[in-house]
C-alpha atoms as a PDB file:
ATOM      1  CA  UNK A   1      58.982 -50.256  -8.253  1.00  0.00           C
ATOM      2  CA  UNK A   2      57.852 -46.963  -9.854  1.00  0.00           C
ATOM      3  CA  UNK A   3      58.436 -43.460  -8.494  1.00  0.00           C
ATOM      4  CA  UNK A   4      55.233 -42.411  -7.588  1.00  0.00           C
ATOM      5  CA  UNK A   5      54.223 -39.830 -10.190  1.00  0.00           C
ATOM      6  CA  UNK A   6      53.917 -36.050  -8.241  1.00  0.00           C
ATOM      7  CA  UNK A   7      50.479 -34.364  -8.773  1.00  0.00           C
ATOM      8  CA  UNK A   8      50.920 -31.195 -10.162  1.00  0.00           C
ATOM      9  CA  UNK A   9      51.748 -27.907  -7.535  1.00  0.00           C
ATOM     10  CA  UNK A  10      47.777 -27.229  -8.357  1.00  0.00           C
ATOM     11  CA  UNK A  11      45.988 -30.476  -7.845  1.00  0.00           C
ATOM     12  CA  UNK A  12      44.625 -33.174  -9.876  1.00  0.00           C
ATOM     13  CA  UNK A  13      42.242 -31.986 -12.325  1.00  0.00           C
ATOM     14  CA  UNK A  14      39.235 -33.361 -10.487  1.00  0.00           C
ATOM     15  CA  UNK A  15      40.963 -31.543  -7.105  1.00  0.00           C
ATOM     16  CA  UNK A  16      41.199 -28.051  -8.967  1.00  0.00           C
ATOM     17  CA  UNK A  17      37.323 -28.400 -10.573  1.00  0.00           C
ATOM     18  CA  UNK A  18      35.945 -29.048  -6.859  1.00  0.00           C
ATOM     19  CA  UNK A  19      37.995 -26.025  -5.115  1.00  0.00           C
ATOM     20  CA  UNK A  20      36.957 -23.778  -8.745  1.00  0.00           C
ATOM     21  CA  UNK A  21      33.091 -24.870  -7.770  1.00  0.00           C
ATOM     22  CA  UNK A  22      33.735 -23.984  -3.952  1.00  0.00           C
ATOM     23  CA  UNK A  23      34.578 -20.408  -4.945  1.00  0.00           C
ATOM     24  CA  UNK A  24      31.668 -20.146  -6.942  1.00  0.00           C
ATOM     25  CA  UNK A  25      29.313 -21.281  -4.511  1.00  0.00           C
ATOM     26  CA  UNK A  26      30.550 -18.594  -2.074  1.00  0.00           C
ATOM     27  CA  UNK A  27      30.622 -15.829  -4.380  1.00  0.00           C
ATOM     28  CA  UNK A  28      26.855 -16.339  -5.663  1.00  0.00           C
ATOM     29  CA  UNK A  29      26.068 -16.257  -2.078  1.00  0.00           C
ATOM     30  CA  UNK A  30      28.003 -13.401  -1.193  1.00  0.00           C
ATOM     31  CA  UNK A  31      25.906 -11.677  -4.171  1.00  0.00           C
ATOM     32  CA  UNK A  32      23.067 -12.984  -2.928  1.00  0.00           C
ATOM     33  CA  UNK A  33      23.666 -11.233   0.724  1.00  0.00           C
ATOM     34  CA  UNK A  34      24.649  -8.336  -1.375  1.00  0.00           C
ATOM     35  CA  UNK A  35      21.072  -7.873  -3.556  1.00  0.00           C
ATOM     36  CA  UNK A  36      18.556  -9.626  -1.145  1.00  0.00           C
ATOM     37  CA  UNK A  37      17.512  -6.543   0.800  1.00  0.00           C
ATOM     38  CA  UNK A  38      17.296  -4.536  -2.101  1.00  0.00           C
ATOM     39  CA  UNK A  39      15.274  -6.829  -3.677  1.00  0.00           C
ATOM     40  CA  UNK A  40      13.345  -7.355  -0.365  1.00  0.00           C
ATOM     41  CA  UNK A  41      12.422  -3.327  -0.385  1.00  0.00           C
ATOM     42  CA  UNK A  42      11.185  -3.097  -3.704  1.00  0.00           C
ATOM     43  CA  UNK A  43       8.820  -6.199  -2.819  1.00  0.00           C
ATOM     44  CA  UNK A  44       7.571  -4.434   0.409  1.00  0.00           C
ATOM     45  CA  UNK A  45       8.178  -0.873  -1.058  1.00  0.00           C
ATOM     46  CA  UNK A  46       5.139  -2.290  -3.635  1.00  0.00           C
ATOM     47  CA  UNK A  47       3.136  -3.801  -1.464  1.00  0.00           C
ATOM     48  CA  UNK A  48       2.736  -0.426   0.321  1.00  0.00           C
ATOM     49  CA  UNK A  49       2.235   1.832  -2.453  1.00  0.00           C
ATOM     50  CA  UNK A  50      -0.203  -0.926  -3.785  1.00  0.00           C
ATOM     51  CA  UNK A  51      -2.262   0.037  -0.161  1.00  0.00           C
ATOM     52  CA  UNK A  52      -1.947   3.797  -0.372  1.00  0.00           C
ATOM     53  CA  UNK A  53      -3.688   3.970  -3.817  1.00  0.00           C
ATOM     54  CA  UNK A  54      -6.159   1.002  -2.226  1.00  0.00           C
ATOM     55  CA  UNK A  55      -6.747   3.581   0.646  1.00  0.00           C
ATOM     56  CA  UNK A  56      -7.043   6.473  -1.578  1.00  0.00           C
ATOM     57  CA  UNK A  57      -9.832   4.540  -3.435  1.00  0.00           C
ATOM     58  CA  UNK A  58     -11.335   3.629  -0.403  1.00  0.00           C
ATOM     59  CA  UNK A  59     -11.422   7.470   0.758  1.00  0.00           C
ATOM     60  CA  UNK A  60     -12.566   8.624  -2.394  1.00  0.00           C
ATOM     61  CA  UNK A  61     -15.492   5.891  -2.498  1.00  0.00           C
ATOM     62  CA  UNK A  62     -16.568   6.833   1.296  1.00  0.00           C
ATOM     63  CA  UNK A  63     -16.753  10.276   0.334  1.00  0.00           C
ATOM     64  CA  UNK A  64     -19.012   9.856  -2.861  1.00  0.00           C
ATOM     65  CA  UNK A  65     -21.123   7.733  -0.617  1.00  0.00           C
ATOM     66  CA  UNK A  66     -21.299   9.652   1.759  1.00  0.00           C
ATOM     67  CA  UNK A  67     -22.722  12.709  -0.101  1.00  0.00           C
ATOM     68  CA  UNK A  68     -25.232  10.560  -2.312  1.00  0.00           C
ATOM     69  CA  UNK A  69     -26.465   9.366   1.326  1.00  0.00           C
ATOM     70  CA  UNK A  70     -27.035  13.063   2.641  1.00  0.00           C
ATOM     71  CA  UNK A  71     -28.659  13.102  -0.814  1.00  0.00           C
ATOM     72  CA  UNK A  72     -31.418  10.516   0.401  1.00  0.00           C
ATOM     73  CA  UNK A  73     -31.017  10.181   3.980  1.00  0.00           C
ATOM     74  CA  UNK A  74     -29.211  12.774   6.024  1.00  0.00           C
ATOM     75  CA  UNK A  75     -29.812  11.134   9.316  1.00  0.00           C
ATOM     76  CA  UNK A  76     -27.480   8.214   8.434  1.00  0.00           C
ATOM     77  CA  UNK A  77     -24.727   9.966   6.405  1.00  0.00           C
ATOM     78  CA  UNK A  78     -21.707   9.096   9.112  1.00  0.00           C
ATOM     79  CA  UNK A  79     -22.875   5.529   9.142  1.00  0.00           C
ATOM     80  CA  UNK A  80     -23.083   5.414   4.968  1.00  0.00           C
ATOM     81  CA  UNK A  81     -19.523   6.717   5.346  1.00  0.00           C
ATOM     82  CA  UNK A  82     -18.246   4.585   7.826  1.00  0.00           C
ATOM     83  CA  UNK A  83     -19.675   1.168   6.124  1.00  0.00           C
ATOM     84  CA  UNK A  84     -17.534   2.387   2.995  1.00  0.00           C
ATOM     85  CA  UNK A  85     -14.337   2.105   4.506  1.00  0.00           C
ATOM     86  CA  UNK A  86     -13.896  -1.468   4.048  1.00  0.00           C
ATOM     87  CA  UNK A  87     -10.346  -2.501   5.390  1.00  0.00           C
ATOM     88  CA  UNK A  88      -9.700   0.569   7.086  1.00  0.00           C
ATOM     89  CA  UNK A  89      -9.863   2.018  10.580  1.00  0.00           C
ATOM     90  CA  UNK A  90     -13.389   3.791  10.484  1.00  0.00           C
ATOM     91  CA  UNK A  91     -12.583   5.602  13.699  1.00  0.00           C
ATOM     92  CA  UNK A  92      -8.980   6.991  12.181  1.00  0.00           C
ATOM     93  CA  UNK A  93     -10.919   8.778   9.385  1.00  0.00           C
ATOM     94  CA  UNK A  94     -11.764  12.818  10.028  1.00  0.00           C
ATOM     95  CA  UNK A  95     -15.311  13.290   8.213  1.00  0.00           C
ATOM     96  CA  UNK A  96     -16.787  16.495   7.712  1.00  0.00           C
ATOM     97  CA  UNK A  97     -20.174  17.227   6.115  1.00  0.00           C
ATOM     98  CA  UNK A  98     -20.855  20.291   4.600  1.00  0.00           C
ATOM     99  CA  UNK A  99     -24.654  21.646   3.414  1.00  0.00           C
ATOM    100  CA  UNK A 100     -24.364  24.789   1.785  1.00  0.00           C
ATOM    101  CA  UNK A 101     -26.193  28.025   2.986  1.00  0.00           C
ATOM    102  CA  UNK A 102     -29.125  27.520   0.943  1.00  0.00           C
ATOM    103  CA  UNK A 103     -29.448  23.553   1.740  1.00  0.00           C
ATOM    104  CA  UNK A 104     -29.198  22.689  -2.417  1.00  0.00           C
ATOM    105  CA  UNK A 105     -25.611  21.032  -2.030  1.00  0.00           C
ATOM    106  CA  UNK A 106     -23.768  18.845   0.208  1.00  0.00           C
ATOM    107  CA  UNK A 107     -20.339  18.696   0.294  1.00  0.00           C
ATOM    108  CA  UNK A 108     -18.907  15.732   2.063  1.00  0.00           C
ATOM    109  CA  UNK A 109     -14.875  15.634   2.999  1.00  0.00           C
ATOM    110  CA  UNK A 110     -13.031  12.340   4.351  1.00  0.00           C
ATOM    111  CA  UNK A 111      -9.163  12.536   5.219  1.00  0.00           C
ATOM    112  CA  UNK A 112      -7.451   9.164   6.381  1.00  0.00           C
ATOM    113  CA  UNK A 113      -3.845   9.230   7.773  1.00  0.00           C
ATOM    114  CA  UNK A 114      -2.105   6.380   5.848  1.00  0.00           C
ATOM    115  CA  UNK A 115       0.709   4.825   7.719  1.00  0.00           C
ATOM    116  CA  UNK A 116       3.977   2.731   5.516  1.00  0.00           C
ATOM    117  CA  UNK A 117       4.633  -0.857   7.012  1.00  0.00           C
ATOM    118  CA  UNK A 118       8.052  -0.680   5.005  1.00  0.00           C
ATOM    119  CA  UNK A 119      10.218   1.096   7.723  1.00  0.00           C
ATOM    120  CA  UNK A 120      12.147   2.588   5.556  1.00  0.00           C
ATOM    121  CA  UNK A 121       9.719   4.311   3.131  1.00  0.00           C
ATOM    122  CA  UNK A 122       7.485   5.046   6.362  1.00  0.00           C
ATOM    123  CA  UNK A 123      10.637   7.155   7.815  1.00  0.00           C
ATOM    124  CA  UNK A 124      10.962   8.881   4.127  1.00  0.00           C
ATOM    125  CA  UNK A 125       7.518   9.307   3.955  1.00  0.00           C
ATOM    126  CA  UNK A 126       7.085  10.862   7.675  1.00  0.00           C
ATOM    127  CA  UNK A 127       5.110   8.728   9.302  1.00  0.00           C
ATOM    128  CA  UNK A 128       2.281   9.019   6.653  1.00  0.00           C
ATOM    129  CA  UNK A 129       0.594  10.556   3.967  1.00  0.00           C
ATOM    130  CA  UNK A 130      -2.862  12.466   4.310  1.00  0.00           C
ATOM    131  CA  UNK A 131      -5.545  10.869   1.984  1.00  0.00           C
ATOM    132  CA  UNK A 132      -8.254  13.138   1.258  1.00  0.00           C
ATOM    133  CA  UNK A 133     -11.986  12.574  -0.557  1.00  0.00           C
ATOM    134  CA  UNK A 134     -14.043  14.900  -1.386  1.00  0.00           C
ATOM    135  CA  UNK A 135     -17.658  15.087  -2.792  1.00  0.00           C
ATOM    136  CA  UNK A 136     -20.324  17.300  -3.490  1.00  0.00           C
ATOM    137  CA  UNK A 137     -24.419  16.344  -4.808  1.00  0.00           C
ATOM    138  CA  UNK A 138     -27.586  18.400  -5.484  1.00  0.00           C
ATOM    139  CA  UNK A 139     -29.724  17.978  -2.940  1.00  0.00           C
ATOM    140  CA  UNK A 140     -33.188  17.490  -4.830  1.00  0.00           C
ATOM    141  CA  UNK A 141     -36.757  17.519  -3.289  1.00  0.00           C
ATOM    142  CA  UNK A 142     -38.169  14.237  -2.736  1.00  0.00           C
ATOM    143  CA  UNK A 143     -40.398  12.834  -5.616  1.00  0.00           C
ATOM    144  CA  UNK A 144     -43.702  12.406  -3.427  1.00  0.00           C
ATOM    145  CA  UNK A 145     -46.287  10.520  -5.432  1.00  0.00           C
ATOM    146  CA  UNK A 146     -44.494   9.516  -8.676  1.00  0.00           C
ATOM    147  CA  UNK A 147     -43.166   6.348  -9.208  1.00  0.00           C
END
Protein backbone atom coordinates (compact mmCIF):
# COMPACT_ATOMS: atom_id res chain seq x y z
CA UNK A 1 0.00 0.00 0.00
CA UNK A 2 0.88 3.71 -0.38
CA UNK A 3 1.70 6.15 2.42
CA UNK A 4 -1.04 8.31 2.41
CA UNK A 5 0.23 11.58 0.95
CA UNK A 6 0.11 14.54 4.02
CA UNK A 7 -1.89 17.68 3.00
CA UNK A 8 0.11 20.52 3.33
CA UNK A 9 0.42 22.37 7.18
CA UNK A 10 -2.17 24.96 5.30
CA UNK A 11 -4.84 22.87 3.72
CA UNK A 12 -5.71 21.63 0.40
CA UNK A 13 -6.03 24.29 -2.02
CA UNK A 14 -9.80 24.07 -2.19
CA UNK A 15 -9.59 24.08 2.02
CA UNK A 16 -7.42 27.40 2.01
CA UNK A 17 -9.83 29.23 -0.91
CA UNK A 18 -13.03 28.47 1.39
CA UNK A 19 -11.37 29.74 4.86
CA UNK A 20 -9.69 32.97 2.39
CA UNK A 21 -13.63 33.58 1.31
CA UNK A 22 -14.80 33.19 5.09
CA UNK A 23 -12.55 36.10 6.06
CA UNK A 24 -13.81 38.11 3.43
CA UNK A 25 -17.28 37.66 4.10
CA UNK A 26 -16.73 38.86 7.70
CA UNK A 27 -14.68 41.72 6.96
CA UNK A 28 -17.22 43.29 4.28
CA UNK A 29 -19.65 42.92 7.00
CA UNK A 30 -17.70 44.29 9.64
CA UNK A 31 -17.36 47.40 7.10
CA UNK A 32 -20.68 47.30 6.54
CA UNK A 33 -21.53 47.71 10.52
CA UNK A 34 -18.81 50.22 10.34
CA UNK A 35 -20.45 52.75 7.39
CA UNK A 36 -24.23 51.85 7.73
CA UNK A 37 -25.15 54.54 10.24
CA UNK A 38 -23.25 57.02 8.58
CA UNK A 39 -24.76 56.33 5.57
CA UNK A 40 -28.17 56.01 7.39
CA UNK A 41 -27.71 59.91 8.70
CA UNK A 42 -26.95 61.42 5.58
CA UNK A 43 -30.23 59.63 4.15
CA UNK A 44 -32.36 61.00 7.10
CA UNK A 45 -30.06 64.11 7.58
CA UNK A 46 -31.63 64.86 3.72
CA UNK A 47 -34.80 63.99 4.15
CA UNK A 48 -35.03 66.68 6.89
CA UNK A 49 -33.35 69.47 5.34
CA UNK A 50 -35.46 68.51 2.18
CA UNK A 51 -38.68 69.47 4.82
CA UNK A 52 -37.21 72.61 6.32
CA UNK A 53 -36.81 74.33 2.89
CA UNK A 54 -40.49 72.55 2.06
CA UNK A 55 -41.67 74.39 5.30
CA UNK A 56 -39.92 77.51 4.54
CA UNK A 57 -41.80 77.54 1.16
CA UNK A 58 -44.83 76.77 2.74
CA UNK A 59 -44.35 79.85 5.26
CA UNK A 60 -43.32 82.07 2.70
CA UNK A 61 -46.44 81.08 0.39
CA UNK A 62 -48.97 81.53 3.54
CA UNK A 63 -47.61 84.80 4.10
CA UNK A 64 -47.93 86.19 0.43
CA UNK A 65 -51.41 84.82 0.63
CA UNK A 66 -52.19 86.02 3.33
CA UNK A 67 -51.49 89.72 2.53
CA UNK A 68 -53.02 89.52 -1.14
CA UNK A 69 -56.23 88.24 0.93
CA UNK A 70 -56.26 91.38 3.35
CA UNK A 71 -55.80 92.93 -0.11
CA UNK A 72 -59.42 91.70 -1.20
CA UNK A 73 -61.01 90.42 1.78
CA UNK A 74 -59.83 91.37 5.23
CA UNK A 75 -62.48 89.49 7.06
CA UNK A 76 -61.01 86.11 5.98
CA UNK A 77 -57.23 86.81 6.05
CA UNK A 78 -56.43 84.07 9.06
CA UNK A 79 -58.45 81.53 7.17
CA UNK A 80 -56.52 82.47 3.57
CA UNK A 81 -53.45 81.87 5.75
CA UNK A 82 -54.32 78.90 7.40
CA UNK A 83 -55.62 77.00 4.04
CA UNK A 84 -51.93 77.77 2.74
CA UNK A 85 -50.20 75.72 5.07
CA UNK A 86 -50.67 72.55 3.37
CA UNK A 87 -48.80 69.74 5.38
CA UNK A 88 -48.23 71.70 8.30
CA UNK A 89 -49.71 72.23 11.74
CA UNK A 90 -51.98 75.40 11.08
CA UNK A 91 -52.43 75.86 14.81
CA UNK A 92 -48.34 75.75 15.46
CA UNK A 93 -47.95 78.80 13.16
CA UNK A 94 -47.76 82.52 15.06
CA UNK A 95 -49.56 84.96 12.43
CA UNK A 96 -49.55 88.50 12.79
CA UNK A 97 -51.26 91.04 10.51
CA UNK A 98 -50.12 94.33 10.27
CA UNK A 99 -52.19 97.50 8.43
CA UNK A 100 -50.19 100.44 8.49
CA UNK A 101 -51.32 103.79 10.15
CA UNK A 102 -52.80 105.15 7.16
CA UNK A 103 -54.64 101.71 6.05
CA UNK A 104 -52.58 101.79 2.34
CA UNK A 105 -50.37 98.63 3.30
CA UNK A 106 -50.67 95.41 4.94
CA UNK A 107 -47.99 93.69 6.22
CA UNK A 108 -48.61 90.09 6.99
CA UNK A 109 -45.86 87.95 9.23
CA UNK A 110 -46.04 83.96 9.67
CA UNK A 111 -43.30 82.17 11.91
CA UNK A 112 -43.50 78.22 12.11
CA UNK A 113 -41.28 76.32 14.64
CA UNK A 114 -39.74 73.50 12.50
CA UNK A 115 -38.88 70.46 14.46
CA UNK A 116 -35.74 67.65 12.97
CA UNK A 117 -37.04 63.93 12.97
CA UNK A 118 -33.20 62.97 12.65
CA UNK A 119 -32.31 62.90 16.45
CA UNK A 120 -29.20 63.78 15.98
CA UNK A 121 -29.42 66.92 13.78
CA UNK A 122 -32.65 67.85 15.94
CA UNK A 123 -30.22 67.89 19.19
CA UNK A 124 -27.57 70.06 16.97
CA UNK A 125 -30.13 72.04 15.72
CA UNK A 126 -31.92 72.74 19.30
CA UNK A 127 -34.98 71.44 19.03
CA UNK A 128 -35.82 73.58 15.90
CA UNK A 129 -35.36 76.28 13.68
CA UNK A 130 -37.76 79.43 13.47
CA UNK A 131 -39.22 79.81 9.88
CA UNK A 132 -40.36 83.16 9.21
CA UNK A 133 -42.62 84.79 6.08
CA UNK A 134 -43.17 87.92 5.59
CA UNK A 135 -45.32 90.05 3.16
CA UNK A 136 -46.46 93.33 2.51
CA UNK A 137 -49.38 94.68 -0.51
CA UNK A 138 -50.98 98.05 -1.39
CA UNK A 139 -54.13 98.09 -0.25
CA UNK A 140 -56.11 99.68 -3.31
CA UNK A 141 -59.77 101.00 -3.34
CA UNK A 142 -62.17 98.69 -4.77
CA UNK A 143 -62.92 99.16 -8.57
CA UNK A 144 -66.83 99.81 -8.16
CA UNK A 145 -68.45 99.82 -11.57
CA UNK A 146 -65.65 98.86 -14.01
CA UNK A 147 -65.24 95.65 -15.28
Amino acid sequence: MRDKEEAPAGGTSVQRVRRAARSSRGQTMVEFAYSIPVLLLLIFGLIDFSRAAYTAAVVQWAAQEGARSATIDPANVMQAIESKLVGLQANRANIVVTPSADGSEVTVQVTYLFEFVTPIIGQLGGGGVQMNGSASMIVQPPLIGQY
